[in-house]
C-alpha atoms as a PDB file:
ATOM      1  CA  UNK A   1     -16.248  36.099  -2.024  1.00  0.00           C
ATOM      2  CA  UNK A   2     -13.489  35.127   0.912  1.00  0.00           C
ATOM      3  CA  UNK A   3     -14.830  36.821   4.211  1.00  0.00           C
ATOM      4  CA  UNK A   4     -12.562  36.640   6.722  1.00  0.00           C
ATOM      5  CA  UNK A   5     -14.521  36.606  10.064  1.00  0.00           C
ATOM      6  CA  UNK A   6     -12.178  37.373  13.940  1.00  0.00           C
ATOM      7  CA  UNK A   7     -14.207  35.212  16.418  1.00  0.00           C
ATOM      8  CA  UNK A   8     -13.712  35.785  20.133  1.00  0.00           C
ATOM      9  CA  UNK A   9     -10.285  34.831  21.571  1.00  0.00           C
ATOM     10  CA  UNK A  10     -11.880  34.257  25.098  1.00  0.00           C
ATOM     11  CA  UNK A  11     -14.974  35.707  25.517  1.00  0.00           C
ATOM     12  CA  UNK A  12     -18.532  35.141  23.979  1.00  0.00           C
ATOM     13  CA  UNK A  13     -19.908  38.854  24.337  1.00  0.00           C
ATOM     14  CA  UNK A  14     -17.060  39.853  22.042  1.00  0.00           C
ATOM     15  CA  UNK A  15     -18.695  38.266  19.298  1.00  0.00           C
ATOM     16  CA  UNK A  16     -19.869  41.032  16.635  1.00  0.00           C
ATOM     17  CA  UNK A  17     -23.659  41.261  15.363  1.00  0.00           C
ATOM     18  CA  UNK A  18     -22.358  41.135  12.231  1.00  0.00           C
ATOM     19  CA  UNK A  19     -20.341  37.614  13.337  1.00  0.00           C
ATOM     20  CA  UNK A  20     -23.034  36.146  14.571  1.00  0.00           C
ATOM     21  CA  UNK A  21     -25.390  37.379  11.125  1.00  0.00           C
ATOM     22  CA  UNK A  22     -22.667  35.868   8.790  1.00  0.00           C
ATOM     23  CA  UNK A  23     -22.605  32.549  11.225  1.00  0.00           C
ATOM     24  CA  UNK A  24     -26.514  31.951  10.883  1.00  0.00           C
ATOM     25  CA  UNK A  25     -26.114  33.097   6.708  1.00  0.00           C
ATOM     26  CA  UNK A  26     -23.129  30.896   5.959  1.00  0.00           C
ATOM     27  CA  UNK A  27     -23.346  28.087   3.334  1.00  0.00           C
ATOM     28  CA  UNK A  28     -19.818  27.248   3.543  1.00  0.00           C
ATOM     29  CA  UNK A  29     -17.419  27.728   6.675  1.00  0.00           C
ATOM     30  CA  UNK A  30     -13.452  27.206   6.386  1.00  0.00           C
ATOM     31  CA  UNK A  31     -12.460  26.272   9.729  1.00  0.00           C
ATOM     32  CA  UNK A  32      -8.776  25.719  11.598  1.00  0.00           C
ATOM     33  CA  UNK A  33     -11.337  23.216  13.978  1.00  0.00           C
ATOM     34  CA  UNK A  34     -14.741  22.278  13.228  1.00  0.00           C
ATOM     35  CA  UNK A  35     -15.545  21.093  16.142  1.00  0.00           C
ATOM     36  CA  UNK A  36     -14.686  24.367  17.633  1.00  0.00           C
ATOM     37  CA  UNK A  37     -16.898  26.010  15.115  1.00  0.00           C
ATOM     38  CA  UNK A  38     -19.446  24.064  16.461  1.00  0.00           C
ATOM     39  CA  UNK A  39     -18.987  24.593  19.757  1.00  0.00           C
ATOM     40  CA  UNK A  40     -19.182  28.411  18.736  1.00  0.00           C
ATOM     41  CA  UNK A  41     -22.093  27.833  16.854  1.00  0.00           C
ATOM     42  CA  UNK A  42     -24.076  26.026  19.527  1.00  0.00           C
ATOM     43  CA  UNK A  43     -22.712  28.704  22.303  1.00  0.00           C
ATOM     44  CA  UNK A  44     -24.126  31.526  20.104  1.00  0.00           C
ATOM     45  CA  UNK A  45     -27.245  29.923  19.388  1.00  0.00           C
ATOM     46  CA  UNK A  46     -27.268  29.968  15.808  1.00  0.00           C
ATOM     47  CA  UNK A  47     -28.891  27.060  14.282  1.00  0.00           C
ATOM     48  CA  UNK A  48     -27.459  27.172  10.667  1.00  0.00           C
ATOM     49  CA  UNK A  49     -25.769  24.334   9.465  1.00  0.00           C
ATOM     50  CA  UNK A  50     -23.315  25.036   6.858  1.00  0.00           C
ATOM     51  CA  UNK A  51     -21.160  22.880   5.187  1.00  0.00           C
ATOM     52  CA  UNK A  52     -17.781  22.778   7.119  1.00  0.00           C
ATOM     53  CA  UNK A  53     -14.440  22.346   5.242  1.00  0.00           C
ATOM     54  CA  UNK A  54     -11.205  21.738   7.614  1.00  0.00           C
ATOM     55  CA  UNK A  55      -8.567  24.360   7.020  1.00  0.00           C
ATOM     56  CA  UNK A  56      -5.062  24.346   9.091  1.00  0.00           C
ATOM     57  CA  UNK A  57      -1.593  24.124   8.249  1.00  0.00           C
ATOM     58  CA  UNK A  58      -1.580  21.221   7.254  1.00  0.00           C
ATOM     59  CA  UNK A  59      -3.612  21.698   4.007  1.00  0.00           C
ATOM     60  CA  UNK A  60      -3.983  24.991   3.564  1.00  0.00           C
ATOM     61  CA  UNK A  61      -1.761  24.937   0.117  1.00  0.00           C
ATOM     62  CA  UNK A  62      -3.997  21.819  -0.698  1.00  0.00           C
ATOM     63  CA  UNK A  63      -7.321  23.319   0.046  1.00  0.00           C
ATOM     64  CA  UNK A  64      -6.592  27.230  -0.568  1.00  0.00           C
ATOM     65  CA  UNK A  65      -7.554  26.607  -4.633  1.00  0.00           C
ATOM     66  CA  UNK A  66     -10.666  24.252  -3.794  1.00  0.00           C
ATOM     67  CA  UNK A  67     -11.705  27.153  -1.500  1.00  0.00           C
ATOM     68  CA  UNK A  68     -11.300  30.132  -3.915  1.00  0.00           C
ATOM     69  CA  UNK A  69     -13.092  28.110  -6.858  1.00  0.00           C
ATOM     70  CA  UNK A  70     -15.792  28.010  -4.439  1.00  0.00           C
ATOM     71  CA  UNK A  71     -15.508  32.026  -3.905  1.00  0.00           C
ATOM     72  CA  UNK A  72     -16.269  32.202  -7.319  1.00  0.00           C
ATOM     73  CA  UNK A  73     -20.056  31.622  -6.763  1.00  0.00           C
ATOM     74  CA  UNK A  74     -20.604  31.251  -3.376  1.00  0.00           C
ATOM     75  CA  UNK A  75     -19.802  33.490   0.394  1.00  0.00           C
ATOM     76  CA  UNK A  76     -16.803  31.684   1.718  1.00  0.00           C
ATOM     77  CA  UNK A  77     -16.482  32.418   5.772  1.00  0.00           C
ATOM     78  CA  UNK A  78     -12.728  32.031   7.030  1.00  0.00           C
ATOM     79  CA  UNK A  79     -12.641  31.584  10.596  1.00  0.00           C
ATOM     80  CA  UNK A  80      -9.731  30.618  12.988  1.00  0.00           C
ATOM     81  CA  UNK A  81     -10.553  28.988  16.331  1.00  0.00           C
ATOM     82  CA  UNK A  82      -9.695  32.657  17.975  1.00  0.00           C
ATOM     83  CA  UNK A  83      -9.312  35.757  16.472  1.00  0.00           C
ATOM     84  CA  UNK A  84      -8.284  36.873  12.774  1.00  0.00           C
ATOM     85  CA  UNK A  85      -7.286  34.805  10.709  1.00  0.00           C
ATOM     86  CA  UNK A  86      -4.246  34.843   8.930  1.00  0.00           C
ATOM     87  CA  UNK A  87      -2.318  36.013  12.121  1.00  0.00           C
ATOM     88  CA  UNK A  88      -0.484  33.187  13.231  1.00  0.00           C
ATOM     89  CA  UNK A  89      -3.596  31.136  12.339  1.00  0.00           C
ATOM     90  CA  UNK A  90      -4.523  29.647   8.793  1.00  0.00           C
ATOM     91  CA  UNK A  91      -5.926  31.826   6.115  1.00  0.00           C
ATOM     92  CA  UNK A  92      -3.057  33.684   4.974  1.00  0.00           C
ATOM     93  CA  UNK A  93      -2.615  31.121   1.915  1.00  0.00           C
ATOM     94  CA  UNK A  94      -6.484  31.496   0.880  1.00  0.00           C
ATOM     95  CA  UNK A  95      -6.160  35.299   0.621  1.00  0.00           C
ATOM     96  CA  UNK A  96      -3.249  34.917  -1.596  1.00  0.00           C
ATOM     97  CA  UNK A  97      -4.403  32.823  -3.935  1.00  0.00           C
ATOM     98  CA  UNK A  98      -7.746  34.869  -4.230  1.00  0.00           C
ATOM     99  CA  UNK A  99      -5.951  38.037  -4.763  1.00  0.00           C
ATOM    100  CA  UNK A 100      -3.683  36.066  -7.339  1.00  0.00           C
ATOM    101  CA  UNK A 101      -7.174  34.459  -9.232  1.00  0.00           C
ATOM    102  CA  UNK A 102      -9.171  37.881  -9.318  1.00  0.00           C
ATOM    103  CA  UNK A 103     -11.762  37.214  -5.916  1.00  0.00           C
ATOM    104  CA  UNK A 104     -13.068  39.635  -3.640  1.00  0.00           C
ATOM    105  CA  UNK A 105     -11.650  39.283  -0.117  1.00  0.00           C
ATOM    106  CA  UNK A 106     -13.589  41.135   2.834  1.00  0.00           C
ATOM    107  CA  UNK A 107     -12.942  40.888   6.733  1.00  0.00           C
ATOM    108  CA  UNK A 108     -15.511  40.953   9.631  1.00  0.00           C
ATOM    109  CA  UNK A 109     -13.103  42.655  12.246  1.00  0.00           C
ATOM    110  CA  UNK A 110     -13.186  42.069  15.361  1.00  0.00           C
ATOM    111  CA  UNK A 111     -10.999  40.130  18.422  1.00  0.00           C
ATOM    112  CA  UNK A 112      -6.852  40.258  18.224  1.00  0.00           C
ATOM    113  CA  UNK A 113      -5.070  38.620  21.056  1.00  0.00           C
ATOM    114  CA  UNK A 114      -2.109  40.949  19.673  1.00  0.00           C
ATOM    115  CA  UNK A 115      -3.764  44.282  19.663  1.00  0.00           C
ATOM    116  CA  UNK A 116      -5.446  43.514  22.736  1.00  0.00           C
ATOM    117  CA  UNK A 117      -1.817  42.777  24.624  1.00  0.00           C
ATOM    118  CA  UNK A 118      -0.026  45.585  23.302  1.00  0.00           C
ATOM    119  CA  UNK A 119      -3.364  47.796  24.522  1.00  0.00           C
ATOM    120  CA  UNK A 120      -2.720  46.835  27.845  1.00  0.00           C
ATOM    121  CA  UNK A 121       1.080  46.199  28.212  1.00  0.00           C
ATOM    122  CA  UNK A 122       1.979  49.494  29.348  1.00  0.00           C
ATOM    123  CA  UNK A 123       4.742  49.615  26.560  1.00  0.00           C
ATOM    124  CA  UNK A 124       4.702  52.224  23.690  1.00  0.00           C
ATOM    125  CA  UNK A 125       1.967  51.318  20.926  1.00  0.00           C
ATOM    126  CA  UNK A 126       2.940  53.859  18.241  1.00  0.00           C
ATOM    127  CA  UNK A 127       5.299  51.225  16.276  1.00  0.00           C
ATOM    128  CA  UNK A 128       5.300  47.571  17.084  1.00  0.00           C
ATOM    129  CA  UNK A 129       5.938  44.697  15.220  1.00  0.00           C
ATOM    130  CA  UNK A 130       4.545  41.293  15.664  1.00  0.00           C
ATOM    131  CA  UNK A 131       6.680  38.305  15.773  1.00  0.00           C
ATOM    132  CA  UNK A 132       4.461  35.483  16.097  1.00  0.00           C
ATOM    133  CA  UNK A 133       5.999  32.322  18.220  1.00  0.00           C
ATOM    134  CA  UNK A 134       9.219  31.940  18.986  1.00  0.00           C
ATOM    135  CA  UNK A 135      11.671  29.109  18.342  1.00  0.00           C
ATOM    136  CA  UNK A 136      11.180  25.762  20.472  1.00  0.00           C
ATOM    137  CA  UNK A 137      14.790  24.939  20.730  1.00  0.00           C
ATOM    138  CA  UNK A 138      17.334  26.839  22.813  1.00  0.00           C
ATOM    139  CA  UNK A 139      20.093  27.758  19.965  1.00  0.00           C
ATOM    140  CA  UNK A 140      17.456  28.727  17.446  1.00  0.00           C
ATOM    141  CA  UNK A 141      15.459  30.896  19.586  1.00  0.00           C
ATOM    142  CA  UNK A 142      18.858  32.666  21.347  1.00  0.00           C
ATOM    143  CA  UNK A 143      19.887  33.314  17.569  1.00  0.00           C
ATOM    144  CA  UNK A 144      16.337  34.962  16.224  1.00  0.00           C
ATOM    145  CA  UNK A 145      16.317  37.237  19.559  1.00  0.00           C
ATOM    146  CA  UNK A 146      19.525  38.394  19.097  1.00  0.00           C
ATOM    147  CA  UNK A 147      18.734  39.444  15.769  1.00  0.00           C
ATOM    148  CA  UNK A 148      15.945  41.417  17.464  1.00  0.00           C
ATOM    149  CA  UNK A 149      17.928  42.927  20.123  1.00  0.00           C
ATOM    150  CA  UNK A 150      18.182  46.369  18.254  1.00  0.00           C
ATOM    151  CA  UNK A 151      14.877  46.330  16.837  1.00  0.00           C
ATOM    152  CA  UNK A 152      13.489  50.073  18.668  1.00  0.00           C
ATOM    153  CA  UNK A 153       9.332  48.903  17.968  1.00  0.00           C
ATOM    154  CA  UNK A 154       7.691  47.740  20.594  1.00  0.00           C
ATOM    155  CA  UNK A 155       7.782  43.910  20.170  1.00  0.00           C
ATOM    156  CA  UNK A 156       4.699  41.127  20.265  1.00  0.00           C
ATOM    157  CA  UNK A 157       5.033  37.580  20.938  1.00  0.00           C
ATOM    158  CA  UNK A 158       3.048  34.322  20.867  1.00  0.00           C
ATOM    159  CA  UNK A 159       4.555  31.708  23.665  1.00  0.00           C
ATOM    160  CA  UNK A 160       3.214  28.332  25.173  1.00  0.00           C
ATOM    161  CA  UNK A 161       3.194  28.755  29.138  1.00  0.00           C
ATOM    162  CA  UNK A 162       5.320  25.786  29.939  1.00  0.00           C
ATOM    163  CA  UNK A 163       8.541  27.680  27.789  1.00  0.00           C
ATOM    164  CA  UNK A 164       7.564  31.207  29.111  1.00  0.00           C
ATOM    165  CA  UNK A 165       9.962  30.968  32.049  1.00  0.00           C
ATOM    166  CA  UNK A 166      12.882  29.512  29.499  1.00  0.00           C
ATOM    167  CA  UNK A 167      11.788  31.889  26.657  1.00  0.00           C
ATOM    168  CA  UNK A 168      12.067  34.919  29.230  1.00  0.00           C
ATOM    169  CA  UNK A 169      15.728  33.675  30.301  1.00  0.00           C
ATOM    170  CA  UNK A 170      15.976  34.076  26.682  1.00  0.00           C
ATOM    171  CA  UNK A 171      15.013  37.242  26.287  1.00  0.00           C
ATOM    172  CA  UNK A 172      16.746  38.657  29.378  1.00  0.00           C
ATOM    173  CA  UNK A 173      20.047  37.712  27.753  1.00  0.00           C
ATOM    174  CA  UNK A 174      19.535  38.765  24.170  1.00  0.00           C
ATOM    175  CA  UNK A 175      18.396  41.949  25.277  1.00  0.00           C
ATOM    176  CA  UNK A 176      19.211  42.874  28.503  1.00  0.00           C
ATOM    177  CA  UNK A 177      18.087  42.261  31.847  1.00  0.00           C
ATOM    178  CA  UNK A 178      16.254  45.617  32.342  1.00  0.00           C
ATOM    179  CA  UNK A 179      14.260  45.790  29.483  1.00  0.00           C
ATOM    180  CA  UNK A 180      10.921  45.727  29.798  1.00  0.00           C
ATOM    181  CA  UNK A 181       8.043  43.586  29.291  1.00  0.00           C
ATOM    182  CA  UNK A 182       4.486  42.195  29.898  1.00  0.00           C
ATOM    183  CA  UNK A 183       3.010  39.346  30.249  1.00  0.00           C
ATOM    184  CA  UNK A 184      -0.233  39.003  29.095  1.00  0.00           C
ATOM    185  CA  UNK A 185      -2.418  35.710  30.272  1.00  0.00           C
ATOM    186  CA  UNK A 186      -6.117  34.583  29.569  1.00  0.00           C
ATOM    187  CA  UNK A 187      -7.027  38.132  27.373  1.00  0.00           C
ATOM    188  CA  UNK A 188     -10.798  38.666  28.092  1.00  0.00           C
ATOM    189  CA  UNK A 189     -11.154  35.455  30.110  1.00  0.00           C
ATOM    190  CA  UNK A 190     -12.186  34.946  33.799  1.00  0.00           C
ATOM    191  CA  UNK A 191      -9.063  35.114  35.025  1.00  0.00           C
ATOM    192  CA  UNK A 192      -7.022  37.460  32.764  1.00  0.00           C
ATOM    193  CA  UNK A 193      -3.773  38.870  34.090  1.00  0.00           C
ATOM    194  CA  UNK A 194      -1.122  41.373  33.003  1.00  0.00           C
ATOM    195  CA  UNK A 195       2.120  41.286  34.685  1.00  0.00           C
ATOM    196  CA  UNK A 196       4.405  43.764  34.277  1.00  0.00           C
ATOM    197  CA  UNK A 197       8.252  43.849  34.867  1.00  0.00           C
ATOM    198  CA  UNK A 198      11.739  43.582  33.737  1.00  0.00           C
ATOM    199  CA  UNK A 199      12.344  40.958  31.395  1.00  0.00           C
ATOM    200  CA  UNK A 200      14.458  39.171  34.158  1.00  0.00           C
ATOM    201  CA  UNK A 201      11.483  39.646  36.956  1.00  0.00           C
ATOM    202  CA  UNK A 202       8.884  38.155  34.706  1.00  0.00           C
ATOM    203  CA  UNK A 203      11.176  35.914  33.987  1.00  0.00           C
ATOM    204  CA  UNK A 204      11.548  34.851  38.094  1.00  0.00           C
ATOM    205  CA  UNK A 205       8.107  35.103  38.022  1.00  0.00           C
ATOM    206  CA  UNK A 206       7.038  32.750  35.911  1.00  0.00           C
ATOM    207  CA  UNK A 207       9.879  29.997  36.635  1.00  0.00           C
ATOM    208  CA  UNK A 208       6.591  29.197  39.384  1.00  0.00           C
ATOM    209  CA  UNK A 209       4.583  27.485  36.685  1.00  0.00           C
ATOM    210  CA  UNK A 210       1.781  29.673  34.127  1.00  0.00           C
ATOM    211  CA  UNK A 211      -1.302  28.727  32.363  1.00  0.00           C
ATOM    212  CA  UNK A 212      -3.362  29.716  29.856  1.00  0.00           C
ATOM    213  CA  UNK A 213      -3.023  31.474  27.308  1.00  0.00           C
ATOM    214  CA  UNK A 214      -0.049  33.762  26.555  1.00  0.00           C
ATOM    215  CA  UNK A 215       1.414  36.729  24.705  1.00  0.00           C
ATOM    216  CA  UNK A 216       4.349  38.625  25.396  1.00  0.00           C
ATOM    217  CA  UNK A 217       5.097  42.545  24.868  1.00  0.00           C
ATOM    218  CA  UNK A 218       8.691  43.750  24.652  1.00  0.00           C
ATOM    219  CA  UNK A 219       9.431  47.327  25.372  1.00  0.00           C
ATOM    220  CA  UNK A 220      11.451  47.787  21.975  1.00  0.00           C
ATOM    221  CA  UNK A 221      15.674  48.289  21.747  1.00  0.00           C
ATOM    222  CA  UNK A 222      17.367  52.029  22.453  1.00  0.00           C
ATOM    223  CA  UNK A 223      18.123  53.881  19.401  1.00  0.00           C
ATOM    224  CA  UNK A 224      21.595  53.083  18.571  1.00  0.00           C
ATOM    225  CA  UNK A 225      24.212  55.941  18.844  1.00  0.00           C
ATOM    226  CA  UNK A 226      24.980  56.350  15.032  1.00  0.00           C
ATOM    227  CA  UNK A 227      26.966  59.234  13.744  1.00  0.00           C
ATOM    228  CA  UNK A 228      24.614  61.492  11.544  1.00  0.00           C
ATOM    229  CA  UNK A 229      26.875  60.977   8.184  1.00  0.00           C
ATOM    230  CA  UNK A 230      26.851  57.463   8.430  1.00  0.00           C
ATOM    231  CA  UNK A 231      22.838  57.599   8.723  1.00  0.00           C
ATOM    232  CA  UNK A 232      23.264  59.127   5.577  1.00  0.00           C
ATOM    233  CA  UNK A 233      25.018  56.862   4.208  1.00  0.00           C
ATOM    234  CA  UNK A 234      22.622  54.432   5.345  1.00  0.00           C
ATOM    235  CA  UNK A 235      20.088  56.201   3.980  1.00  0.00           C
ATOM    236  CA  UNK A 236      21.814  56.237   0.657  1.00  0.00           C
ATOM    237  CA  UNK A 237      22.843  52.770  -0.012  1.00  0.00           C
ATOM    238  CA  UNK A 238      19.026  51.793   0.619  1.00  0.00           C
ATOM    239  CA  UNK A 239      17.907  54.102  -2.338  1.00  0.00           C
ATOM    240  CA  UNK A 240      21.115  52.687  -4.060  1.00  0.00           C
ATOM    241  CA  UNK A 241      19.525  49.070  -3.670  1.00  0.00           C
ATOM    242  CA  UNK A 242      16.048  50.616  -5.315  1.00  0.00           C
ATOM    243  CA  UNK A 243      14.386  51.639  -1.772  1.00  0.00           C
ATOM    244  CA  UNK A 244      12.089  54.657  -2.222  1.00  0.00           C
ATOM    245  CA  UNK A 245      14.105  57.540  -0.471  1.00  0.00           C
ATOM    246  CA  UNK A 246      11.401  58.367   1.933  1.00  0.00           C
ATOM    247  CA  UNK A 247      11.290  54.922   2.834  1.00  0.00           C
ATOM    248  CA  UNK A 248      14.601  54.593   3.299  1.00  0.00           C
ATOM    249  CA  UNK A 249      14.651  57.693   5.288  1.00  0.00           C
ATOM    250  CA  UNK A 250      12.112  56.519   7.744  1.00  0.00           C
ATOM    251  CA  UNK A 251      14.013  52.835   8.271  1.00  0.00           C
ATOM    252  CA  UNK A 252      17.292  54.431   9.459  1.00  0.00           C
ATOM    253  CA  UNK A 253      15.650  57.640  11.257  1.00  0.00           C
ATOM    254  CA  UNK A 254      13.438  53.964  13.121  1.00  0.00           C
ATOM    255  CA  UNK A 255      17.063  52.396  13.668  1.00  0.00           C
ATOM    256  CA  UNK A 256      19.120  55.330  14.705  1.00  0.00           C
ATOM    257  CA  UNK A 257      16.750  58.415  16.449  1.00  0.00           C
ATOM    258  CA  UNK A 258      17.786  60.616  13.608  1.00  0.00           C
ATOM    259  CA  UNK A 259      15.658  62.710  12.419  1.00  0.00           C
ATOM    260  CA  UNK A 260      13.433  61.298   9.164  1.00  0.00           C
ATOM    261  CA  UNK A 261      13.384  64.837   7.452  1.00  0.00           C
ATOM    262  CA  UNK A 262      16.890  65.569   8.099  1.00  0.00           C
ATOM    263  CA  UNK A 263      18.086  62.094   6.787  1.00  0.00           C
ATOM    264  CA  UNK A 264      16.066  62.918   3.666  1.00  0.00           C
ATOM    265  CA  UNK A 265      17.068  66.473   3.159  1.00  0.00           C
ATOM    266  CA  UNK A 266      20.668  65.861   3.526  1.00  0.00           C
ATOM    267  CA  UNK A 267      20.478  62.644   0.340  1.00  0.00           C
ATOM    268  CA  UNK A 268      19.081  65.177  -1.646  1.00  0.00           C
ATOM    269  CA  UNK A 269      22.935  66.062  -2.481  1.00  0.00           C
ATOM    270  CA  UNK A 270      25.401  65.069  -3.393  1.00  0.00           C
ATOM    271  CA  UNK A 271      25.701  60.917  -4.675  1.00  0.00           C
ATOM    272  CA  UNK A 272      21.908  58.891  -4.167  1.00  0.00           C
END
């Protein structure tokens, strides 16, 4: 069996019971660091010593079949050096190829640097969407925003603290000056800190120099002003391309502030 296990993305006492019992049972650990697992072992106090195999994104496609054979017989543990893996961390590729060969995949839950942001960002947590890091370089980064400028979820990011300030010029520009935002620093740590503001205030702020760790919540885009007949012909050209018609319903109602029902009702004549 793959067990996915969320260690603590800052602090120790956020470790789970059931963490620390899988820690001290483990034969095998997969591991983005393993001298961070160690470290984590020590600072728990467990004195198990399991085999440790190296797992990052650099061989995950290598080691993700090695891994699974192992499944087979044995309790694999999955860890990232904070929080779930698979998020923006290694372990996406070993879950995959155990679904694809047939093994049971199981998850310890526990610590997300994402959920905890968008918890305490202030911005709407109904819908969000997670976006993982952004792009180093300038161009690239003004291009992927842009595409995200009408996105109406509430929006989660992943940024170093030296390109925070340049990422939030970004941001301000690709989606407005007034849009809202948080900045999230050190989650569960000492010296955690929200900060709260307009994209272009957070965006003065933190031109001063940040550290630590970062994520970044983006009050999503305004519904765009869309006629109601051409929602429906939204609507209908997604169930045209095979999308279930509830489905399809529920994207443009997301994209537009039409109602879901209404889009739906009114395909139900007339051409699909």
């Amino acid at each position: 069996m793959i067990i996915l296990a969320a260690t603590p993305i800052g602090n120790l006492g956020d470790a789970s019971r059931r963490l620390v019992e899988a820690l001290e049972q483990a034969t095998i650990i997969a591991a983005e660091d393993t001298r961070t697992t160690q470290r984590l072992l020590a600072a728990l106090g467990v004195s198990n010593r399991p085999r440790l195999i190296a797992l990052h994104d650099h061989n995950e496609k290598d080691r993700a079949p090695e891994l699974v054979e192992l499944a087979r017989t044995q309790d694999v543990l999955v860890l990232s050096d904070a929080g779930m893996p698979t998020v923006s961390d290694p372990g996406y590729g070993v879950v995959a190829a155990a679904a694809a060969a047939g093994v049971e995949v199981t998850v310890i839950p526990g610590p997300s640097a994402v959920v905890t942001a968008l918890a305490v960002s202030g911005l709407p947590t109904d819908r969000f969407t997670f976006e993982g890091f952004v792009a180093r370089k300038h161009g690239e980064r003004m291009g992927a925003l842009r595409l995200l400028a009408a996105e109406p979820r509430t929006m989660v990011f992943f940024e170093a603290p030296s390109r925070l300030a340049a990422t939030l010029t970004d941001m301000a520009a690709a989606f407005g000056a007034d849009r809202r935002g948080a900045v999230c620093r050190e989650l569960t740590k000492l010296h955690e800190q929200v900060v709260r503001g307009t994209l272009a205030e957070l965006a003065t702020w933190a031109e001063g120099g940040v550290r630590g760790e970062v994520v970044l919540v983006v009050e999503g885009g305004a519904a765009r002003e869309v006629p109601f007949a051409d929602a429906v012909a939204q609507v209908r050209a997604l169930v045209g391309e095979g999308v279930r018609r509830k489905d399809a319903a529920a994207e443009v109602a997301g994209l537009t502030g039409h109602s879901s029902r209404e889009l739906y009702q009114a395909t139900l004549t007339g051409p699909a």
